[in-house]
Protein backbone atom coordinates (compact mmCIF):
# COMPACT_ATOMS: atom_id res chain seq x y z
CA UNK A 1 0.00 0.00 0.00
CA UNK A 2 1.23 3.08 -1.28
CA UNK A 3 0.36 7.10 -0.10
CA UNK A 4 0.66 8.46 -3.67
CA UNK A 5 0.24 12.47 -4.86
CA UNK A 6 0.78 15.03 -6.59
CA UNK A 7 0.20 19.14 -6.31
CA UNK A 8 -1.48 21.98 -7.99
CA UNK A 9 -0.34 25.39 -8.04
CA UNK A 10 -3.05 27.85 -9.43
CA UNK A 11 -0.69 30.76 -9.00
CA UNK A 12 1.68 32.38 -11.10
CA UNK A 13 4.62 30.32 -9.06
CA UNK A 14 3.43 27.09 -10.99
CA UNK A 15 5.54 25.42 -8.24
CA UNK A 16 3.11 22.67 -8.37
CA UNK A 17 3.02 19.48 -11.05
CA UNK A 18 -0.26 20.90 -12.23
CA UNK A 19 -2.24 24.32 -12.93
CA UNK A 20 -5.67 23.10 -12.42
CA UNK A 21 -7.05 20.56 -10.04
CA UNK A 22 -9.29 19.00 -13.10
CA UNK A 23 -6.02 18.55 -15.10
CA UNK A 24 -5.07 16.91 -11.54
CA UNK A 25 -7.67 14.47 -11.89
CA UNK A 26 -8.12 13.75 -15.24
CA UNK A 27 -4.39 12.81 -15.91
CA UNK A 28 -4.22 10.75 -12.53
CA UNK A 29 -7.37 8.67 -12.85
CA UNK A 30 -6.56 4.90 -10.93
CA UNK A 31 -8.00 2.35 -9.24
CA UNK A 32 -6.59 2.93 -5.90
CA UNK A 33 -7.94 -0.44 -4.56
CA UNK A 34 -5.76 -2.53 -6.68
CA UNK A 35 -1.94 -4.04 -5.85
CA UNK A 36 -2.98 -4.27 -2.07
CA UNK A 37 -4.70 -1.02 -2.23
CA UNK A 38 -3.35 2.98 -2.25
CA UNK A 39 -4.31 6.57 -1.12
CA UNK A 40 -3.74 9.63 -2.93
CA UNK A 41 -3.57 13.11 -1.92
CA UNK A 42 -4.07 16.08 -4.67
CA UNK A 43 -2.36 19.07 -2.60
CA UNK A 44 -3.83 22.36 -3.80
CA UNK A 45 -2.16 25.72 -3.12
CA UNK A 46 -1.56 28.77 -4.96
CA UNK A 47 1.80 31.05 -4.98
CA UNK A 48 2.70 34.34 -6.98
CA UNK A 49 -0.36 36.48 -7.67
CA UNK A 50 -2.73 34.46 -5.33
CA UNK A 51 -4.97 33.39 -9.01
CA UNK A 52 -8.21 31.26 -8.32
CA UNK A 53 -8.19 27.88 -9.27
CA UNK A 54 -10.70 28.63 -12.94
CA UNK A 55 -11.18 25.09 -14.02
CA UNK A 56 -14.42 23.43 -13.83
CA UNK A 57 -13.78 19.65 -12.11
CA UNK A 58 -15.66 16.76 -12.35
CA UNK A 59 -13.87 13.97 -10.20
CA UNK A 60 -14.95 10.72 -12.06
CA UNK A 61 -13.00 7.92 -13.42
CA UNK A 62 -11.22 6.73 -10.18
CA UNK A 63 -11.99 3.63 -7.99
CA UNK A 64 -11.54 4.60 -4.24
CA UNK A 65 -12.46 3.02 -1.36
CA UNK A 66 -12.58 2.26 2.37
CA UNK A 67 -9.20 3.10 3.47
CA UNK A 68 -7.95 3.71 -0.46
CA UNK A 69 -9.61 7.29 -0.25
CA UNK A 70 -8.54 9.84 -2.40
CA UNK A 71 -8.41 13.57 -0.68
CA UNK A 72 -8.42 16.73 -1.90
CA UNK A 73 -6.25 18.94 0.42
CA UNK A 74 -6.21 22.51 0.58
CA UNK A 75 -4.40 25.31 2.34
CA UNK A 76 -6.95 27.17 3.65
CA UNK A 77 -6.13 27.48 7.46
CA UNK A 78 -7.83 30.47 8.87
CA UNK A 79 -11.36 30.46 9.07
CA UNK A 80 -12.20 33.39 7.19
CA UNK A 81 -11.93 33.83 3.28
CA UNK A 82 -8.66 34.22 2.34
CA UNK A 83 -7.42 35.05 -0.82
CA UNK A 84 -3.59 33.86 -0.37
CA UNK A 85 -5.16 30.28 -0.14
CA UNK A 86 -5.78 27.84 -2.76
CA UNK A 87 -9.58 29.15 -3.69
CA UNK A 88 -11.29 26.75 -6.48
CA UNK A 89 -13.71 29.81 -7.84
CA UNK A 90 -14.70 28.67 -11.42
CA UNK A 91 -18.08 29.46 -13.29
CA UNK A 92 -20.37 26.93 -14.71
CA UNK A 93 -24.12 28.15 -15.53
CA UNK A 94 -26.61 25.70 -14.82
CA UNK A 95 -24.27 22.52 -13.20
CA UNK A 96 -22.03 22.70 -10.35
CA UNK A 97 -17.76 24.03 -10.08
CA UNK A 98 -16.96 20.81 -8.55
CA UNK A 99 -18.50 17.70 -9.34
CA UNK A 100 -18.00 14.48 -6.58
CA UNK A 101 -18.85 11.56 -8.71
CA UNK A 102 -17.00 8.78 -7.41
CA UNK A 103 -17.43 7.40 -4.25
CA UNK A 104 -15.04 7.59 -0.84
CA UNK A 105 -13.36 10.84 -1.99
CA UNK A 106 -12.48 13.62 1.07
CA UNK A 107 -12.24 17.67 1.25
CA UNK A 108 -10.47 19.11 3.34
CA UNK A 109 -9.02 23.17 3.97
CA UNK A 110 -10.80 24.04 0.64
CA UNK A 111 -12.58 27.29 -0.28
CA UNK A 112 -14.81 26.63 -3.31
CA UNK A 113 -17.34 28.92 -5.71
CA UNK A 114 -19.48 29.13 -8.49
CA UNK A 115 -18.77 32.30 -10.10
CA UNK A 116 -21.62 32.52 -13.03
CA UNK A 117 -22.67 35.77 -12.90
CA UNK A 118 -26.69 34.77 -14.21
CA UNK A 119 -29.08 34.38 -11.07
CA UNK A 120 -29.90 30.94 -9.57
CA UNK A 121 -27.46 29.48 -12.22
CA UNK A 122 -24.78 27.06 -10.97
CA UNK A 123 -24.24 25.24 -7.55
CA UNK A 124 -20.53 25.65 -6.22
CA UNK A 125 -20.21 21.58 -4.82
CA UNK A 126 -22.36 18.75 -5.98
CA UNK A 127 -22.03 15.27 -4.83
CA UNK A 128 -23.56 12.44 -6.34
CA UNK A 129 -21.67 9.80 -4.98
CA UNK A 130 -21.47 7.99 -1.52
CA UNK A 131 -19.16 7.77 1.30
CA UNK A 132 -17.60 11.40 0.95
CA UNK A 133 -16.79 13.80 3.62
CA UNK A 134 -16.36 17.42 3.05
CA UNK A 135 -14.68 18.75 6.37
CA UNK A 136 -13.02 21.96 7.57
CA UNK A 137 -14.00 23.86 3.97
CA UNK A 138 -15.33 27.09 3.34
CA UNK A 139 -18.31 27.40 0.47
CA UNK A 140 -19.53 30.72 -0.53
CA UNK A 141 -21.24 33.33 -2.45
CA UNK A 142 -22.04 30.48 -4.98
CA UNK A 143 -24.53 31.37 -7.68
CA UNK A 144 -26.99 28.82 -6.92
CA UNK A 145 -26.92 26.28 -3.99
CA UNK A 146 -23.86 26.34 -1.67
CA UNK A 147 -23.41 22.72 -1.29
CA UNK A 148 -26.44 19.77 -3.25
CA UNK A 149 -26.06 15.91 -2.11
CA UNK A 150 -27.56 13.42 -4.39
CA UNK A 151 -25.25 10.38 -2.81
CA UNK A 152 -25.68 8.18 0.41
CA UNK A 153 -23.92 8.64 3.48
CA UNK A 154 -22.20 11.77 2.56
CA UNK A 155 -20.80 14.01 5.51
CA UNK A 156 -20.44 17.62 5.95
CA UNK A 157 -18.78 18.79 9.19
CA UNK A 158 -16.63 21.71 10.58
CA UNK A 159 -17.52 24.03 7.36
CA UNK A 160 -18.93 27.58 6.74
CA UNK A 161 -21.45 28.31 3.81
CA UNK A 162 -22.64 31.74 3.60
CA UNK A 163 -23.87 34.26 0.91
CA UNK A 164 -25.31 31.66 -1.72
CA UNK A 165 -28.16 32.69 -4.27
CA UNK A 166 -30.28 29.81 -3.11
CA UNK A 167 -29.64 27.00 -0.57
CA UNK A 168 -26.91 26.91 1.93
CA UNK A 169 -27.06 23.09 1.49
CA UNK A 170 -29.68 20.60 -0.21
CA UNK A 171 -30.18 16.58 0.30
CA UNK A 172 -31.45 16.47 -3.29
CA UNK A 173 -34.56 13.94 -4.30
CA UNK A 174 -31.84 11.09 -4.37
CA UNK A 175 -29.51 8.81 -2.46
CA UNK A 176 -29.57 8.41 1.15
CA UNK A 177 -29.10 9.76 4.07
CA UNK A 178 -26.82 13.40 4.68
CA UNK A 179 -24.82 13.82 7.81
CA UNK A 180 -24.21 17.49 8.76
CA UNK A 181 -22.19 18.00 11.41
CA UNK A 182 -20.94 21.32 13.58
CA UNK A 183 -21.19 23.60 9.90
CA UNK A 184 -22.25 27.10 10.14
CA UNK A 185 -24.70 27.97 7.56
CA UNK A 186 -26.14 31.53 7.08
CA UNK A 187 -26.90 34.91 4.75
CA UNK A 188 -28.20 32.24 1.65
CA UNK A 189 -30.70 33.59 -0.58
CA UNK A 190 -32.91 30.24 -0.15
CA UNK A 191 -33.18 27.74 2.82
CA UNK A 192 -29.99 27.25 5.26
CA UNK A 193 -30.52 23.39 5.02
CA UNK A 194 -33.24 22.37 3.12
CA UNK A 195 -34.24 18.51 3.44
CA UNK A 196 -35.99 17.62 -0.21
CA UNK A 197 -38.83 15.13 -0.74
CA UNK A 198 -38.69 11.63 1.03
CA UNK A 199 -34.80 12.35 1.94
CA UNK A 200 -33.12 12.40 5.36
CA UNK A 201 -30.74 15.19 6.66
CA UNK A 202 -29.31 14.40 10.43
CA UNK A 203 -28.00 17.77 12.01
CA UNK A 204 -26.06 17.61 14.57
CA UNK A 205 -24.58 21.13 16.45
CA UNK A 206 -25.63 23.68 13.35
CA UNK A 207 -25.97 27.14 13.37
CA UNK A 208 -28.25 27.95 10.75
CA UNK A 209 -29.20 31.66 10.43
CA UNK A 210 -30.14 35.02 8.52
CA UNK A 211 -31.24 32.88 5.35
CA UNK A 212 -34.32 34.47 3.65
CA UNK A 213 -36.29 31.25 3.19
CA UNK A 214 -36.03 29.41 6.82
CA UNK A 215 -32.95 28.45 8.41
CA UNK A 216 -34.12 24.55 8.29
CA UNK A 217 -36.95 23.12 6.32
CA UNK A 218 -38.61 19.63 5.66
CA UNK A 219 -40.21 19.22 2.35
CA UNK A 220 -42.86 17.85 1.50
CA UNK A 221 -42.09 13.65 3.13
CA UNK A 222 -38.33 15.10 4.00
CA UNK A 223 -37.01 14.60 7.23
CA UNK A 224 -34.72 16.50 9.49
CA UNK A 225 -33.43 14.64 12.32
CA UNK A 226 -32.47 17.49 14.82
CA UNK A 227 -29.92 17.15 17.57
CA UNK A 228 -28.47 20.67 19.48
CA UNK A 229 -29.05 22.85 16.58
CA UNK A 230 -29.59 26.55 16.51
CA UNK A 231 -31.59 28.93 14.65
CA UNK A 232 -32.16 32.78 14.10
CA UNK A 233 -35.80 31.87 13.03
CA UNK A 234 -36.97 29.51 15.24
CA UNK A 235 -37.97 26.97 12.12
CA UNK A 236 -38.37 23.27 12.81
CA UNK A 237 -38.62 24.15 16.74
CA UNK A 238 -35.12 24.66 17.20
CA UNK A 239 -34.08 27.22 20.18
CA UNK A 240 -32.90 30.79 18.99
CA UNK A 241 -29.53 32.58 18.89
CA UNK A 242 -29.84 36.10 16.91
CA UNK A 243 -27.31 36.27 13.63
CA UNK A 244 -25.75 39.42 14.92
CA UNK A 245 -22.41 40.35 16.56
CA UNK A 246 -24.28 42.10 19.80
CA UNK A 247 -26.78 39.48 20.39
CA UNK A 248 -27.51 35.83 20.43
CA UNK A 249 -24.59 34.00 18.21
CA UNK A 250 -21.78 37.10 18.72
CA UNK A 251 -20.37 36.48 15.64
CA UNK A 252 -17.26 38.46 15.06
CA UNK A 253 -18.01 39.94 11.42
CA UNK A 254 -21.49 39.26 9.67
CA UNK A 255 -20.81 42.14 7.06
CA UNK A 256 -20.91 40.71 3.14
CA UNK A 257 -17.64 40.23 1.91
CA UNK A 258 -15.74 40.61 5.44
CA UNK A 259 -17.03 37.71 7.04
CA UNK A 260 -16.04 36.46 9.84
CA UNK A 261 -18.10 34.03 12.00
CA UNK A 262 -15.88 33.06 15.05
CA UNK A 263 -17.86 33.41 18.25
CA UNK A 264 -17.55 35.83 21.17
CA UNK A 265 -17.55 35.06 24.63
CA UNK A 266 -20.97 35.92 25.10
CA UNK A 267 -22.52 33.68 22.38
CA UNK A 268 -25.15 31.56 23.29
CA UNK A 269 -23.58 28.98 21.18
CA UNK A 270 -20.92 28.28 23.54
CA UNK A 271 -21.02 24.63 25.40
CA UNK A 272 -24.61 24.17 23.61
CA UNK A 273 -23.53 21.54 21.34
CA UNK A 274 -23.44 17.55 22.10
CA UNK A 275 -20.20 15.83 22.19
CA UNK A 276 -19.03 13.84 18.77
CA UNK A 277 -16.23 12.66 19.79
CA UNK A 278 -17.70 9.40 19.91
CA UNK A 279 -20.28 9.44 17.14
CA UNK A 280 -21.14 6.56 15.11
CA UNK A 281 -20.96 8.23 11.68
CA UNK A 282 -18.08 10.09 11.67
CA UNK A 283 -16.46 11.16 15.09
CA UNK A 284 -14.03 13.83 15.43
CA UNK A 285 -12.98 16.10 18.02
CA UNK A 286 -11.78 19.30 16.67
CA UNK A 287 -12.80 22.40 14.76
CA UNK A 288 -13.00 24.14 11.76
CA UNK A 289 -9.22 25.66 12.21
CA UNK A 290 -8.07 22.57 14.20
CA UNK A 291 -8.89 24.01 17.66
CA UNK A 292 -9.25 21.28 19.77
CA UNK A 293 -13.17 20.86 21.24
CA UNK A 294 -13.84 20.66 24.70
CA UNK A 295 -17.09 22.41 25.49
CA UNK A 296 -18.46 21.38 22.22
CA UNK A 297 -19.90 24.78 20.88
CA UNK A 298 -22.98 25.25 18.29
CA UNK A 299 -21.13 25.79 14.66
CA UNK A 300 -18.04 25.49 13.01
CA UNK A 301 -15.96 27.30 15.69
CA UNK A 302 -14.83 26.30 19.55
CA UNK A 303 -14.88 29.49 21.32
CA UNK A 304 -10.81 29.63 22.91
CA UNK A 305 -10.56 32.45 25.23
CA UNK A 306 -7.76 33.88 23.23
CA UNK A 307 -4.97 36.91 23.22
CA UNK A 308 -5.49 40.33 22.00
CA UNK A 309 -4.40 39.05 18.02
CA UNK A 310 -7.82 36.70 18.02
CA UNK A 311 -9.21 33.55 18.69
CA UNK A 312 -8.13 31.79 15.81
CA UNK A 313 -5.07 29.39 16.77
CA UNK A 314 -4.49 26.85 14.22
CA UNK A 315 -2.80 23.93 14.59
CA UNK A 316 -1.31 23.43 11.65
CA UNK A 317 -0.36 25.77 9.04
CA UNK A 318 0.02 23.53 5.90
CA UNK A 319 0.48 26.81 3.36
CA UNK A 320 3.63 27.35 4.90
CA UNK A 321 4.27 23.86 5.80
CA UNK A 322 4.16 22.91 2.01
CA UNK A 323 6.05 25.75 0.92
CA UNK A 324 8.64 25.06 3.02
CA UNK A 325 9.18 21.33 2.07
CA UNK A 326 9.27 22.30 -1.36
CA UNK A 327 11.35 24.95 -0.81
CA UNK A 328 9.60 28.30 -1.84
């Protein structure tokens, strides 16, 4: 068994072995379950001018499996949109930037877009396989739906979606059940999570709020299992914490285009959450930035009592880890 992998560079450094993560994934398409099985790690950063990562993807064509994932790694280490990061921002009208088609694939420190610029047009993340997790990533301002799950078993934890033209995220009229874990979810143009016909979201410790259609909704035969969620709306009976910065959730920024949705001290979001340490789906014990959880806090952020720089204390910093070992 074999960790295989290669990296993209987006930037104007080209210090990676390719431009584009679809170049990435077309070029490198294997069956990573053959020969005693293999992972694979596609590293994606960008150096020089910062560019976005333009490409359309569509991951399909490779064979992974339990324990022969393949992961999609990132750079993006701070919590907040941040343009020195690798930021996948391409525009597609009508389908989705990044297609997950094949099953058992992971994303992780990833900020992703649709940029179309026609309303209601293009979702930035679709997945319409099973058995992926989407963890610690940042989706936004996509022109359609933030993230759409057609697959079985998928799981979204430790991630932000904000500013989308429609849904924050969808369990589409297909596959099987969504797992949404500890994700922050607000300022979308349609529902924050939106449960479709006959389909099955389980939220577990989401802040859902400032959406203009409700911050959780069950259509018509959909279900939304509910466990230590939060609302600004009050929708599917879940208790209330305000989306503002002097009330309720005390986030830090809520502004459009500056935001920044760490939690203050006196959020009502702190210690509210249930322990997942020792879920059954998919446990984990950290947060979005790698903060370690302990009072297990509503969201995508632990509130740290921190110094007078911020809250945010990463663990790792794997921009300038990866620069280093390739020695930028």
């Amino acid at each position: 068994m074999a960790a295989l992998g290669h990296t993209v560079d987006s930037g104007s450094g080209a210090s990676g072995d390719y431009v584009s993560l679809n170049a990435l994934i077309v070029a490198q398409a294997q069956d990573l379950t053959d020969g005693g099985g293999d992972t694979y790690t596609a590293t994606c950063i960008t150096t020089g001018d910062g560019a976005a990562d333009a490409t359309v993807c569509n991951i399909d064509g490779w064979v992974p499996g339990s324990g022969n994932e393949l992961t999609v790694l990132g750079d993006w280490t701070t919590g907040v949109y941040d343009a020195t990061a690798y930021h996948f921002a391409p525009s597609n009208q009508w389908n989705a930037a990044l297609s997950l088609n094949d099953n058992y694939i992971i994303l992780k420190y990833l900020q992703i877009t649709n940029t179309d610029g026609n309303s209601n047009s293009g979702d930035a993340l679709r997945v319409s396989s099973s058995n992926c997790v989407i963890e610690e990533c940042l989706v936004y301002q996509a022109a359609q739906h933030g993230i759409v799950d057609y697959g079985t078993n998928n799981v979204v934890v430790n991630t932000i979606v904000y500013g989308c033209e429609d849904d924050g995220i969808q369990k589409a009229e297909s596959g099987g059940n969504l797992y949404v874990y500890n994700t922050t979810i607000v300022a979308n143009g349609g529902y924050g999570l939106n449960a479709r016909n006959f389909r099955t979201i389980l939220a577990k410790n989401i802040y859902s709020g400032g959406n203009t259609g409700a911050d959780y909704f069950e259509d018509t035969n959909g279900t939304l299992t509910i466990t230590t969620c939060y609302s600004d709306d009050g929708s599917e009976g879940t208790p209330t914490a305000a989306y503002s910065t002097s009330a309720g959730a005390y986030f830090i920024n809520i502004t459009g285009g500056s935001e920044d949705l760490d939690i203050g001290a006196s959020s009502g979001l702190i210690g509210n959450g249930t322990d997942l340490s020792g879920d059954g789906t998919y446990p984990f014990a950290v947060d979005v930035i790698g903060t370690a959880r302990s009072s297990w806090d509503v969201g995508a952020f632990e509130f740290v009592a921190a110094p007078a720089e911020g809250n945010r204390i990463p663990i790792i910093d794997h921009h300038n880890r990866m620069m280093a070992m390739m020695g930028d």
